[in-house]
Every structure is written in structure tokens, then in C-alpha cells.
Protein backbone atom coordinates (compact mmCIF):
# COMPACT_ATOMS: atom_id res chain seq x y z
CA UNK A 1 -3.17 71.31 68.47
CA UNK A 2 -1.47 72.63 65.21
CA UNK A 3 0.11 70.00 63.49
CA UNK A 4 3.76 70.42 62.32
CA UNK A 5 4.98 70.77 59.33
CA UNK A 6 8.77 70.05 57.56
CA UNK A 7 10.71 71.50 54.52
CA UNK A 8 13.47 69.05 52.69
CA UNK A 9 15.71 71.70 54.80
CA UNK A 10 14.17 70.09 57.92
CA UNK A 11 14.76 66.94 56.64
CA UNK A 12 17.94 66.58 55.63
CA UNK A 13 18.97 68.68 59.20
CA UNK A 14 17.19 65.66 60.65
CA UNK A 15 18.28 62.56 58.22
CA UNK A 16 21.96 64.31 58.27
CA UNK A 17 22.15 64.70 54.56
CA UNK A 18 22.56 67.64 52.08
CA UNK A 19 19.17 69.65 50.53
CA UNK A 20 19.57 68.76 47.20
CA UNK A 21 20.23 65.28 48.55
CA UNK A 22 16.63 64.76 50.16
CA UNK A 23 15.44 66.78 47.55
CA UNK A 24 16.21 63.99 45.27
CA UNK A 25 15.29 61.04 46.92
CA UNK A 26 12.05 62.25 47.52
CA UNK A 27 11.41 62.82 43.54
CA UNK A 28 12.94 59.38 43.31
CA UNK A 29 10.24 57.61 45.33
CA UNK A 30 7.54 59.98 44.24
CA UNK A 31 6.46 61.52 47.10
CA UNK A 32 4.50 64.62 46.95
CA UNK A 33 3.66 67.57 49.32
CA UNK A 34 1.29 67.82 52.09
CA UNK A 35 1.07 71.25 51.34
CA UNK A 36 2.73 74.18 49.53
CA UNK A 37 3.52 77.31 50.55
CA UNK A 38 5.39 79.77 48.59
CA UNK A 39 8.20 78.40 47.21
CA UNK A 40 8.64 75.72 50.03
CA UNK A 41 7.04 72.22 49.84
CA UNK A 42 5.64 70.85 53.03
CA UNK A 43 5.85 67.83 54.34
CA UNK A 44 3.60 66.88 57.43
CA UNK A 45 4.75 64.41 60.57
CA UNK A 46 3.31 60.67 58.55
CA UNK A 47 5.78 61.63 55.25
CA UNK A 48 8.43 62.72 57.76
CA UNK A 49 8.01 59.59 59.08
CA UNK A 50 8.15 58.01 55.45
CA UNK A 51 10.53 59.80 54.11
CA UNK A 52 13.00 59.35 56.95
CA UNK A 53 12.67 55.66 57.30
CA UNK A 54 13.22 54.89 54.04
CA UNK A 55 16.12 57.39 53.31
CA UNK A 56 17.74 56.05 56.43
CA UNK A 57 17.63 52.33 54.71
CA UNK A 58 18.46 53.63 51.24
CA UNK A 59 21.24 55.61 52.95
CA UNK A 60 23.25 52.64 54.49
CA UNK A 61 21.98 51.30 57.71
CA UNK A 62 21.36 47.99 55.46
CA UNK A 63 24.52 47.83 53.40
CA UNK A 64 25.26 44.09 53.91
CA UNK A 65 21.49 44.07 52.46
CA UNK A 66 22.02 45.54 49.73
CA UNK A 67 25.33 43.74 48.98
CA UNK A 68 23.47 40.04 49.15
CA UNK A 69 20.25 41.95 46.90
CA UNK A 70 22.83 43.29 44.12
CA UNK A 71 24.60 39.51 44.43
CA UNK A 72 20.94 37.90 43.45
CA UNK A 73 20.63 40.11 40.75
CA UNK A 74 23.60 39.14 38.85
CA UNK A 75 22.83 35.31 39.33
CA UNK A 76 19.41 36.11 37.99
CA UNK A 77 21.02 38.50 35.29
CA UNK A 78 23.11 35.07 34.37
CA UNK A 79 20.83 32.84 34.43
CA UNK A 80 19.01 34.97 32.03
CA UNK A 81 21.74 35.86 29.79
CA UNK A 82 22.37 31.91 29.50
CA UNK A 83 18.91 31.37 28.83
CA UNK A 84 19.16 34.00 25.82
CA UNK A 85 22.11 32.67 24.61
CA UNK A 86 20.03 29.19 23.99
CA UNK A 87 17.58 31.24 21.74
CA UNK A 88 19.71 32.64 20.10
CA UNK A 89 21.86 29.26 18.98
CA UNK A 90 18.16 27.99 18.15
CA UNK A 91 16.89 31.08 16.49
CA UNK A 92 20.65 30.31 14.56
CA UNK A 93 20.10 26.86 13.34
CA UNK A 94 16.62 27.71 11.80
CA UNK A 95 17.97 30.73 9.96
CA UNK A 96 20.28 27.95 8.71
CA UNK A 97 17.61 25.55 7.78
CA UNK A 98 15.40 28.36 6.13
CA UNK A 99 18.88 29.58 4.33
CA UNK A 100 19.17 26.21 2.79
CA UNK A 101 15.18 25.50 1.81
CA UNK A 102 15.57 28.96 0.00
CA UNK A 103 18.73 27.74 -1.87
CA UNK A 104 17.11 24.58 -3.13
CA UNK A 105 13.73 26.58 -4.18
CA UNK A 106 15.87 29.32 -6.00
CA UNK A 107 17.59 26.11 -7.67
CA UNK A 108 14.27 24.64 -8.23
CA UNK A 109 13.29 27.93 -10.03
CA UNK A 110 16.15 28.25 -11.97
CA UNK A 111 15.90 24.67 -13.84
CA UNK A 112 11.99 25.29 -14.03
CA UNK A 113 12.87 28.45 -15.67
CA UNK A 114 15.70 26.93 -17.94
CA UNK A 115 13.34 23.88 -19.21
CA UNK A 116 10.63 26.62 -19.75
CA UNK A 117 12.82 28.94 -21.93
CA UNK A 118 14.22 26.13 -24.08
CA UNK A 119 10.38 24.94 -24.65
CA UNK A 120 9.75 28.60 -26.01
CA UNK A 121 12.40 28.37 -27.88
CA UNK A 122 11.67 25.58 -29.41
CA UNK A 123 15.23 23.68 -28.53
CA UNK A 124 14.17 20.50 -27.34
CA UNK A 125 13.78 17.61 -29.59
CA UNK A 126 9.88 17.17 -29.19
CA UNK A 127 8.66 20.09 -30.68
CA UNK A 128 5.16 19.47 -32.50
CA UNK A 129 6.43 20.70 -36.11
CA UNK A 130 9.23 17.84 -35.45
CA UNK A 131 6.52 15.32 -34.25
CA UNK A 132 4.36 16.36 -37.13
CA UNK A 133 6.82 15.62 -39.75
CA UNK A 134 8.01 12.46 -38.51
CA UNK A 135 4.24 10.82 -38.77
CA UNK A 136 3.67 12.00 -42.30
CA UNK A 137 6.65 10.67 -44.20
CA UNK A 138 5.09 7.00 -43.98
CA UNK A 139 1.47 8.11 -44.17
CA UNK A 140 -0.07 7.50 -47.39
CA UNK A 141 -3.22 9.75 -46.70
CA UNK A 142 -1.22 12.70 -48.12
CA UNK A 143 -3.71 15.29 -50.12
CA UNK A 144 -2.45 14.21 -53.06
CA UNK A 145 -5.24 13.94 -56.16
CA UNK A 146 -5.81 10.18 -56.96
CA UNK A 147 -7.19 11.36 -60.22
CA UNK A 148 -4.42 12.82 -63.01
CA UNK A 149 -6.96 15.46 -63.82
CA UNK A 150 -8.13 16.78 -60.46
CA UNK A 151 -5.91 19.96 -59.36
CA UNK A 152 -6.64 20.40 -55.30
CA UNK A 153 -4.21 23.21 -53.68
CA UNK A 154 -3.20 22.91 -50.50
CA UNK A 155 -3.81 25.10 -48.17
CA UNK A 156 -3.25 22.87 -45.54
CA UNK A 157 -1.48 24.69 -42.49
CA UNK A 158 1.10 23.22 -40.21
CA UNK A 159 -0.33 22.68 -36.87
CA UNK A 160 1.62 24.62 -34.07
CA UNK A 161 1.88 23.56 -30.88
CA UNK A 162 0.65 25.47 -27.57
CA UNK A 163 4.16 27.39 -27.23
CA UNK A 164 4.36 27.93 -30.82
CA UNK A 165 1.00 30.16 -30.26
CA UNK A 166 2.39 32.22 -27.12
CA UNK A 167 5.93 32.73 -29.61
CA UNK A 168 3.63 34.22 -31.83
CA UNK A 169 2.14 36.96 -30.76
């Protein structure tokens, strides 16, 4: 027995649709020919079957189906949406948080940097050449020559403190 074969033409005589109709819904659900011949795709009697029984539920005989599916979908769709909203508000609050523990290290930086420029420029009251000159105006170990007749130069050297050095270069 030859088995039968049906073009979308056949098929959409049969489901009561249009060609192009058929034509789509079959690309839609990615059904492929049984065979091909010329410009016509084939489709044999278990894809009829297929094709026909799910048009024929895509194509309305479950509409109240459909309705109850689509009604699901948006409660799911909201329950989601409310779900993102929460993320977001927490996503939110630790932009905040990370906001404000940038503001107080940029602070932080900018006194560091402040205390640091006034040490190189020698603006605070501790400086060593201050410190230095404070201790030797009581000390009695000056280089001065105990004998009338002994000439020593000095060629002593302020010392100069750590910052001093770095200034100096």
C-alpha cells in the first residue's frame, strides 16, 4: 500500500486555515518534511496527525485554556517583578553604604595628605633644625676652644631631619 502524502495546501484545506497560515505554524514548532519534492514539502499521515492536533489546540478549541495559562503568567510575572524590586532596594542601600565608606576614605586621604605636605614643608612646629636649636642654647659642650690659643673651625653641619633629605634633592 502506498502511503499518502500532504502539502501545507492539504493541510490548511483540512485544518480550515490559510497556506501561509500552516505554513507558519509549522516553522513555529519546527517541524520538518517527510520528504521533498520539487518545490513542495511533504508531509506524511504521523505529522498530519501532529501537525493537525496541535494547530487545532493552538487555533482555539482551548481558549478558556489559554485564558487561565496567560492569567498564571502574569501572577508569576508579579511575583517576580516584586521579588526584583527587593534587590534592587538592597542592591540601593549598599551603594549607599559603599558611597559613604568612600567619602570618609577620600577624607581620610585628604588630611593624610595635608599633614604630609605641611611635614615637607617644614610648617609644623617640630621640625628637627627647631628641636636642634632648642637643646643647644643650654648645652655647655659647644666646640668652643677651652684654650685662648687653640683655633678649631667648625665645620660642624646642622643635622637634617628625614624630610629635610627628600626636600633636598
Amino acid at each position: 500500500m502506498a502511503e499518502t502524502y500532504y502539502t501545507i495546501k492539504e493541510l490548511a484545506d483540512i485544518a480550515g486555515t490559510s497556506k501561509v497560515t500552516m505554513f507558519r505554524y509549522i516553522k513555529q514548532n519546527s517541524i520538518h518534511e517527510t520528504k521533498h519534492k520539487g518545490n513542495a514539502n511533504l508531509y506524511d499521515e504521523a505529522k498530519k496527525s501532529l501537525i493537525l492536533k496541535g494547530f487545532m489546540r493552538k487555533d482555539g478549541s482551548s481558549v478558556s485554556e489559554t485564558i487561565h495559562d496567560e492569567s498564571e503568567l502574569v501572577q508569576e510575572l508579579k511575583s517576580q517583578l516584586k521579588a526584583k524590586d527587593t534587590q534592587i532596594d538592597d542592591l540601593h542601600s549598599i551603594i549607599k553604604q559603599n558611597q559613604r565608606l568612600l567619602d570618609q576614605q577620600q577624607q581620610l586621604n585628604l588630611a593624610t595628605n595635608r599633614q604630609n605636605e605641611k611635614l615637607l614643608d617644614g610648617k609644623t612646629d617640630n621640625t628637627p633644625q627647631k628641636v636642634n636649636e632648642s637643646h643647644n642654647i643650654n648645652d655647655t659642650d659647644d666646640l668652643k676652644p677651652n684654650e685662648p690659643n687653640h683655633k678649631v673651625e667648625e665645620t660642624k653641619t646642622p643635622k637634617k631631619g628625614f624630610f629635610d633629605w627628600l626636600k633636598g634633592r
